[in-house]
C-alpha atoms as a PDB file:
ATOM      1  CA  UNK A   1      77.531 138.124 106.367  1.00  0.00           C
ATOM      2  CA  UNK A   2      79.413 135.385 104.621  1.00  0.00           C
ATOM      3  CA  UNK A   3      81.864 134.816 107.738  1.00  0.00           C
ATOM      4  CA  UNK A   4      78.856 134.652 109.826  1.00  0.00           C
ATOM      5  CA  UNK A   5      77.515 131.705 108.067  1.00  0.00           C
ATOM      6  CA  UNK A   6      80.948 130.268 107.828  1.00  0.00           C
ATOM      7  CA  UNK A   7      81.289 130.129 111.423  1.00  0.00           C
ATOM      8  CA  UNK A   8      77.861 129.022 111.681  1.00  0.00           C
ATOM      9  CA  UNK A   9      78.812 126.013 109.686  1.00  0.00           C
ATOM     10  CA  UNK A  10      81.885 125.400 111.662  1.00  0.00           C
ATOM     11  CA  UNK A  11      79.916 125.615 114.821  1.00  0.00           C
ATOM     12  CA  UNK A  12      77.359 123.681 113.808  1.00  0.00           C
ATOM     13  CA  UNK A  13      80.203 120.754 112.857  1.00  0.00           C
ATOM     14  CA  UNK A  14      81.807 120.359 116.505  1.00  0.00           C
ATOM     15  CA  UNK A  15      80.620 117.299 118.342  1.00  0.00           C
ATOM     16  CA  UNK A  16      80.557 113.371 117.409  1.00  0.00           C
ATOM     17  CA  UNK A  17      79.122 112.086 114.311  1.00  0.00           C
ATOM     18  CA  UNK A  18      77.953 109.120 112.209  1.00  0.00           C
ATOM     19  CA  UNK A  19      78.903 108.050 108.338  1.00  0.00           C
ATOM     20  CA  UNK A  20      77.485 105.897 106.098  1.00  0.00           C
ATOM     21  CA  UNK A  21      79.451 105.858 102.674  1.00  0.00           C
ATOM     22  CA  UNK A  22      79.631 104.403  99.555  1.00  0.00           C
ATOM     23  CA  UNK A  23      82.994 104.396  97.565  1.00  0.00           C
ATOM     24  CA  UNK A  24      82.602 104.063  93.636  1.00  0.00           C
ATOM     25  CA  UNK A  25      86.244 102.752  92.708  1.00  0.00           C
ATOM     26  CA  UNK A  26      85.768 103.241  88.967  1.00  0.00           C
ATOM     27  CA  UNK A  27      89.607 101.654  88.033  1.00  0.00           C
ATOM     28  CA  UNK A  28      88.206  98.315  89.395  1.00  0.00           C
ATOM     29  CA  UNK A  29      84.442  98.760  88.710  1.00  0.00           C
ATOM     30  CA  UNK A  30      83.990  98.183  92.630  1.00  0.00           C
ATOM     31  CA  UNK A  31      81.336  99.658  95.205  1.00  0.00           C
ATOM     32  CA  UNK A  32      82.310  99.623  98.827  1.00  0.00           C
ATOM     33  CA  UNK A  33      80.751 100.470 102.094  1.00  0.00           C
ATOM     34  CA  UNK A  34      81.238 102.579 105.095  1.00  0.00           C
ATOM     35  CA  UNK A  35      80.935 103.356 108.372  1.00  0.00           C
ATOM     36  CA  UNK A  36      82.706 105.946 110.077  1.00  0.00           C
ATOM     37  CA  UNK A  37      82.702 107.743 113.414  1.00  0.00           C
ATOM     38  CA  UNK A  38      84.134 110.779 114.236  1.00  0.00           C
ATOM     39  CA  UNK A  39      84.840 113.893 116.435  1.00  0.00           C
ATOM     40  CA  UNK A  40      85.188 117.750 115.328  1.00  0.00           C
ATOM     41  CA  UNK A  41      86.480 119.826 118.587  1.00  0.00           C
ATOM     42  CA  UNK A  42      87.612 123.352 117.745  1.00  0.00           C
ATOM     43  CA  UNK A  43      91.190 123.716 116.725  1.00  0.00           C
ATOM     44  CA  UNK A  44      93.222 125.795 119.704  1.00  0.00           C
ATOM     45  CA  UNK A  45      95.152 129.525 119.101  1.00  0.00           C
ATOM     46  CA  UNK A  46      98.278 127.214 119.856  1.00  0.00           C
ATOM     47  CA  UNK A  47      97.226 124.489 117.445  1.00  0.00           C
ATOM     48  CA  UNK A  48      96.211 126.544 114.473  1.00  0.00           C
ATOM     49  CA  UNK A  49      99.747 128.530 114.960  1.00  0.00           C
ATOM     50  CA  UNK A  50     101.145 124.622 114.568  1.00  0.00           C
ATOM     51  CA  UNK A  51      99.095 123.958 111.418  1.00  0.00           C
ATOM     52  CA  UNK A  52     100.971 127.421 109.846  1.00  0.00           C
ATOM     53  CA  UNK A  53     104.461 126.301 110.719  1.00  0.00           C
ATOM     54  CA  UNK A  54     104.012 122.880 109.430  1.00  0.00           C
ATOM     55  CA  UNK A  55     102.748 124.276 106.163  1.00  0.00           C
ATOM     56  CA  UNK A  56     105.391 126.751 106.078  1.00  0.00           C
ATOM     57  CA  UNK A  57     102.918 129.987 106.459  1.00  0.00           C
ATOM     58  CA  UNK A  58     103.965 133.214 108.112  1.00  0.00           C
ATOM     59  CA  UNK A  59     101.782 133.743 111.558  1.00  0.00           C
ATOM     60  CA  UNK A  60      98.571 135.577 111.013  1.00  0.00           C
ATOM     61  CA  UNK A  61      97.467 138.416 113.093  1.00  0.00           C
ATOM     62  CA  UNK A  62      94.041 137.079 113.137  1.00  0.00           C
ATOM     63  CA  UNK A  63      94.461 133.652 113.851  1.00  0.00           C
ATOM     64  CA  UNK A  64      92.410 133.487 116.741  1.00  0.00           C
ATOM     65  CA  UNK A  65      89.304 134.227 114.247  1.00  0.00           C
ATOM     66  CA  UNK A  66      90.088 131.897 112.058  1.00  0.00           C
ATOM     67  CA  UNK A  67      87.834 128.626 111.786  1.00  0.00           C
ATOM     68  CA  UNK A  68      89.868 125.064 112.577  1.00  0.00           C
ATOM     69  CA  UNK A  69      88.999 121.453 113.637  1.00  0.00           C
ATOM     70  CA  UNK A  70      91.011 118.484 115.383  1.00  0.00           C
ATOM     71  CA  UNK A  71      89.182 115.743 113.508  1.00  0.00           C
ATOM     72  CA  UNK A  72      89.511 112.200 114.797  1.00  0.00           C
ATOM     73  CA  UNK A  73      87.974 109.467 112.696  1.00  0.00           C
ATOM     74  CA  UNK A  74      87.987 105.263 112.623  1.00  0.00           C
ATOM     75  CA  UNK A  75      86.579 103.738 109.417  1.00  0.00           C
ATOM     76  CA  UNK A  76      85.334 100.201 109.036  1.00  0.00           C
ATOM     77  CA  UNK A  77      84.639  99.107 105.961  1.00  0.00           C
ATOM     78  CA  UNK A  78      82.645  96.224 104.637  1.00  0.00           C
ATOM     79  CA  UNK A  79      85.289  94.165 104.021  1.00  0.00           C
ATOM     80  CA  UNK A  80      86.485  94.538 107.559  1.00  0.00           C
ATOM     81  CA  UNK A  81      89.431  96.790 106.871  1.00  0.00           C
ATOM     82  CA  UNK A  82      90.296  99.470 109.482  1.00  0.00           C
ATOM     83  CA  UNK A  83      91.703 103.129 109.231  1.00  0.00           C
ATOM     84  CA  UNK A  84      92.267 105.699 112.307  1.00  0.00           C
ATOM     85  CA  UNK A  85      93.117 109.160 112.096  1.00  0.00           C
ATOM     86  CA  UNK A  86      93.762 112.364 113.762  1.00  0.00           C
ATOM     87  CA  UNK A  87      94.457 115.457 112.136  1.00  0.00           C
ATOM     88  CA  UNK A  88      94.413 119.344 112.941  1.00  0.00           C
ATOM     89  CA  UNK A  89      93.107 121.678 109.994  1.00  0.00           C
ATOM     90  CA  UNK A  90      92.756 125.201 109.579  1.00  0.00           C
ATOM     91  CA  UNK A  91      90.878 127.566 107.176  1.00  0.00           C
ATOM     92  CA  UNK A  92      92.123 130.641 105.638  1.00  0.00           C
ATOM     93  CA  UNK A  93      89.907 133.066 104.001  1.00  0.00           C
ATOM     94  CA  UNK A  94      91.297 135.276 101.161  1.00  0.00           C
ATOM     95  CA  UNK A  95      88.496 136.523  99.234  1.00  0.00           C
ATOM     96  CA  UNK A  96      84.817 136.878  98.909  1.00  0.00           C
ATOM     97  CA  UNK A  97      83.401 137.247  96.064  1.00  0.00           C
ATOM     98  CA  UNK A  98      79.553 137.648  95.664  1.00  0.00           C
ATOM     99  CA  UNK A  99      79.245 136.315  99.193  1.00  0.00           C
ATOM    100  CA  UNK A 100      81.272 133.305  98.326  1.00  0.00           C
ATOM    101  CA  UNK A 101      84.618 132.856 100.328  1.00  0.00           C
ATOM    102  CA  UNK A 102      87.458 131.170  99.225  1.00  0.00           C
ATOM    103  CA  UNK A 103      90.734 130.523 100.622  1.00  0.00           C
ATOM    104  CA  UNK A 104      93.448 128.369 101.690  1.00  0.00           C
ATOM    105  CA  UNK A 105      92.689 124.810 104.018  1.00  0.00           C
ATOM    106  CA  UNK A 106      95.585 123.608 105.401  1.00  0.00           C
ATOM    107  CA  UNK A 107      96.418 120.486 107.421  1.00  0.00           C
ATOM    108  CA  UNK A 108      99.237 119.068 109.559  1.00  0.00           C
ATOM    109  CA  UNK A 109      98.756 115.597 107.538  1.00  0.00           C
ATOM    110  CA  UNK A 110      96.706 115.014 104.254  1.00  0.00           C
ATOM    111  CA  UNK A 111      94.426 111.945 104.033  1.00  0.00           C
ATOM    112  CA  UNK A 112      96.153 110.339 100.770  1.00  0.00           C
ATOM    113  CA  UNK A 113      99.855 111.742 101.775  1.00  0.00           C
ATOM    114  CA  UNK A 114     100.841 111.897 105.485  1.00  0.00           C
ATOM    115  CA  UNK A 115     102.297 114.748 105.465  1.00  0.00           C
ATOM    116  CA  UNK A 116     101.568 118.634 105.931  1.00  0.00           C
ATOM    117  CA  UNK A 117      99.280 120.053 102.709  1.00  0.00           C
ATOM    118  CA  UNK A 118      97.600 123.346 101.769  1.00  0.00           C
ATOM    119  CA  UNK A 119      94.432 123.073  99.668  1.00  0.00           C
ATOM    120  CA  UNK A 120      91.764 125.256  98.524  1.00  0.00           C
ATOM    121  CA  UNK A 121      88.167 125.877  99.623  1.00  0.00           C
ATOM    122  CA  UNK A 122      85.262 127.375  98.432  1.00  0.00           C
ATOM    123  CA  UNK A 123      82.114 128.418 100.924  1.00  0.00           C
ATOM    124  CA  UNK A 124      78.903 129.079  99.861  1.00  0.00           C
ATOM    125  CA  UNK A 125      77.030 131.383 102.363  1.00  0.00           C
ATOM    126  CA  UNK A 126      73.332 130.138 100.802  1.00  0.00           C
ATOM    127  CA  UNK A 127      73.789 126.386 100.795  1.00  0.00           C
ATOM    128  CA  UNK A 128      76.324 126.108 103.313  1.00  0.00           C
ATOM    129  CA  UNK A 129      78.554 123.703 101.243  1.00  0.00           C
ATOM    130  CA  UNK A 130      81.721 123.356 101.970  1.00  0.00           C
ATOM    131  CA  UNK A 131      83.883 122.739  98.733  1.00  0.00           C
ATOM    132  CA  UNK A 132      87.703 121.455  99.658  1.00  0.00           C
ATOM    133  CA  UNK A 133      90.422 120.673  96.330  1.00  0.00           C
ATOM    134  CA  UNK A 134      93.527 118.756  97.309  1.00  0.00           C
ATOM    135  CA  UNK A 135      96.101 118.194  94.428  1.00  0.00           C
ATOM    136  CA  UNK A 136      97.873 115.048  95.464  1.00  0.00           C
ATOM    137  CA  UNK A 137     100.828 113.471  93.560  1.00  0.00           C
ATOM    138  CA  UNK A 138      98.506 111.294  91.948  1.00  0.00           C
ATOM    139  CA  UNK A 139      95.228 112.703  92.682  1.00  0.00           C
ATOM    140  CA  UNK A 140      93.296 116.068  92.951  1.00  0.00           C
ATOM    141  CA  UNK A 141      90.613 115.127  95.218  1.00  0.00           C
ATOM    142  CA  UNK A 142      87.003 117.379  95.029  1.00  0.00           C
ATOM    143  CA  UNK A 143      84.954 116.997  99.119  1.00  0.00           C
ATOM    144  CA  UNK A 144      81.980 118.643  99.427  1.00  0.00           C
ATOM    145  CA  UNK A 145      80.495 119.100 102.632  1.00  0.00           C
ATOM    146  CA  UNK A 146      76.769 120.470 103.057  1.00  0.00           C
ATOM    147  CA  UNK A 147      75.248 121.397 105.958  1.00  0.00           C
ATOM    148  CA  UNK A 148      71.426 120.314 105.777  1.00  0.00           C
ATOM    149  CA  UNK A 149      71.143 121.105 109.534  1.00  0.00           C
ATOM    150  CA  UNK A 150      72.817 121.574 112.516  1.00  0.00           C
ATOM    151  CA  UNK A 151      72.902 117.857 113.003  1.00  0.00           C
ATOM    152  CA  UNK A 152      72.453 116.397 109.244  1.00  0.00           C
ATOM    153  CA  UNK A 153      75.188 116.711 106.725  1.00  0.00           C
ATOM    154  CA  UNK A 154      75.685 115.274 102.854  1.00  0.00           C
ATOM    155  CA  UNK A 155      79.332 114.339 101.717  1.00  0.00           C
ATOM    156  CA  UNK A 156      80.599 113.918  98.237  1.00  0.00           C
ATOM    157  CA  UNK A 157      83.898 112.902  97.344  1.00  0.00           C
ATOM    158  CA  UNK A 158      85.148 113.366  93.855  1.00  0.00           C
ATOM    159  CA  UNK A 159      89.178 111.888  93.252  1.00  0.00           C
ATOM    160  CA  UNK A 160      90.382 112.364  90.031  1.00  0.00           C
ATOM    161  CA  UNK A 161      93.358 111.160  88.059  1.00  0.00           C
ATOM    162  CA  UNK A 162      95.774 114.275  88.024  1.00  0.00           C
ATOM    163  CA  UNK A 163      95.526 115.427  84.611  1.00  0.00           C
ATOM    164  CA  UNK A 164      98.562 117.067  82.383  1.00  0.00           C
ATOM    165  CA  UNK A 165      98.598 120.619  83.318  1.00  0.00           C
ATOM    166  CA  UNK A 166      95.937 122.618  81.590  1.00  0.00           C
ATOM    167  CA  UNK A 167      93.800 119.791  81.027  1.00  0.00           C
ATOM    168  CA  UNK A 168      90.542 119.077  82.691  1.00  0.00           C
ATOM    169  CA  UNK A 169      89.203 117.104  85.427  1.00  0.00           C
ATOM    170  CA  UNK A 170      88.139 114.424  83.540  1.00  0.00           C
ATOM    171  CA  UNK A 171      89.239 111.257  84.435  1.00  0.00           C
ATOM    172  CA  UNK A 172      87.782 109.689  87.534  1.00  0.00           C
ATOM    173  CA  UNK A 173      89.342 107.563  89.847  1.00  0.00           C
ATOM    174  CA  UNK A 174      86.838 106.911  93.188  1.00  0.00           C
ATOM    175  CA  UNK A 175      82.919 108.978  93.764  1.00  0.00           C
ATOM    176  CA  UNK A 176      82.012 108.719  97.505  1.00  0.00           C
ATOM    177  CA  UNK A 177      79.137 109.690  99.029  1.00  0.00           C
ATOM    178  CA  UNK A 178      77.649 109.646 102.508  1.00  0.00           C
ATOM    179  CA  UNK A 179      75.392 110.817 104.800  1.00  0.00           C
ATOM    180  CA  UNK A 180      76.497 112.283 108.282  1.00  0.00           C
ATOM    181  CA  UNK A 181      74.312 112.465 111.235  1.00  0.00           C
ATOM    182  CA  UNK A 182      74.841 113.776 114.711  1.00  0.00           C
ATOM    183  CA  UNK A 183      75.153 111.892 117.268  1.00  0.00           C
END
């Protein structure tokens, strides 16, 4: 059941969209705007066998099941600053628990570090939200993705200062939020 909805999500997030975000940088007590556009297409057998070799991962005998994106986005932001990018990711369920999957999200190039990463997700069959933690160098960054409808999403962004090991996420660096629509 779970891996139905999951793939229902993922289907449901192929195609062009629209963004509208606000950026809390807490540091600097600054609020920024938006816009993005972007494209989910389905990440190919070939391209998802990529996204394991770059992140050092054995081959999978399922890997054609498995749920992946190439993701193309360009940002403008209020203050007229630009940022393009194009990245293949791929999802690796481990466990379910209670319905809940979690598992491993790896890309071939991380948004803060450009270079290969493996994160963690968590996906909630019942309110299709995608949750996706990235430990950067500097940063562990929270996303959260829900699907409203097939053609409405919510994003939150959460980036926290890395804490000491052991400690808690505490310490925030940057709050986005946005609202994604279908084009």
């Amino acid at each position: 059941m779970s891996m139905d909805r999951f793939r229902y999500f993922f289907d449901c997030c192929v195609g062009e969209w629209v963004t509208e975000r606000t950026y809390h940088y807490l540091t600097v007590q600054e609020v920024e705007r938006s816009h993005t556009e972007f494209a989910i297409a389905p990440l190919s057998t070939a391209a998802k066998t990529q996204v394991l070799k770059d992140n050092q991962r054995p081959e999978l005998d399922n890997i054609e099941s498995l749920c992946g994106f190439h993701l193309g986005f360009d940002t403008v932001s209020e203050k007229g600053e630009r940022v393009s990018q194009k990245l293949n990711m791929l999802f690796v369920p481990q466990e379910e628990t209670s319905g809940v999957l979690t598992g491993d999200y790896l890309r071939d190039r991380a948004y803060e570090e450009a270079a290969p990463k493996v994160a963690q997700f968590r996906f909630d069959p019942q309110t299709l939200e995608l949750l996706m933690t990235t430990n950067y160098t500097r940063i562990i960054s929270v996303d959260s993705i829900a699907l409203i409808n097939p053609t409405l999403r919510i994003r939150r962004i959460f980036n926290y200062h890395r804490p000491a090991e052991g400690h808690p996420l505490d310490q925030l660096a940057l709050v986005g939020f946005g609202v994604e629509q279908k084009k």
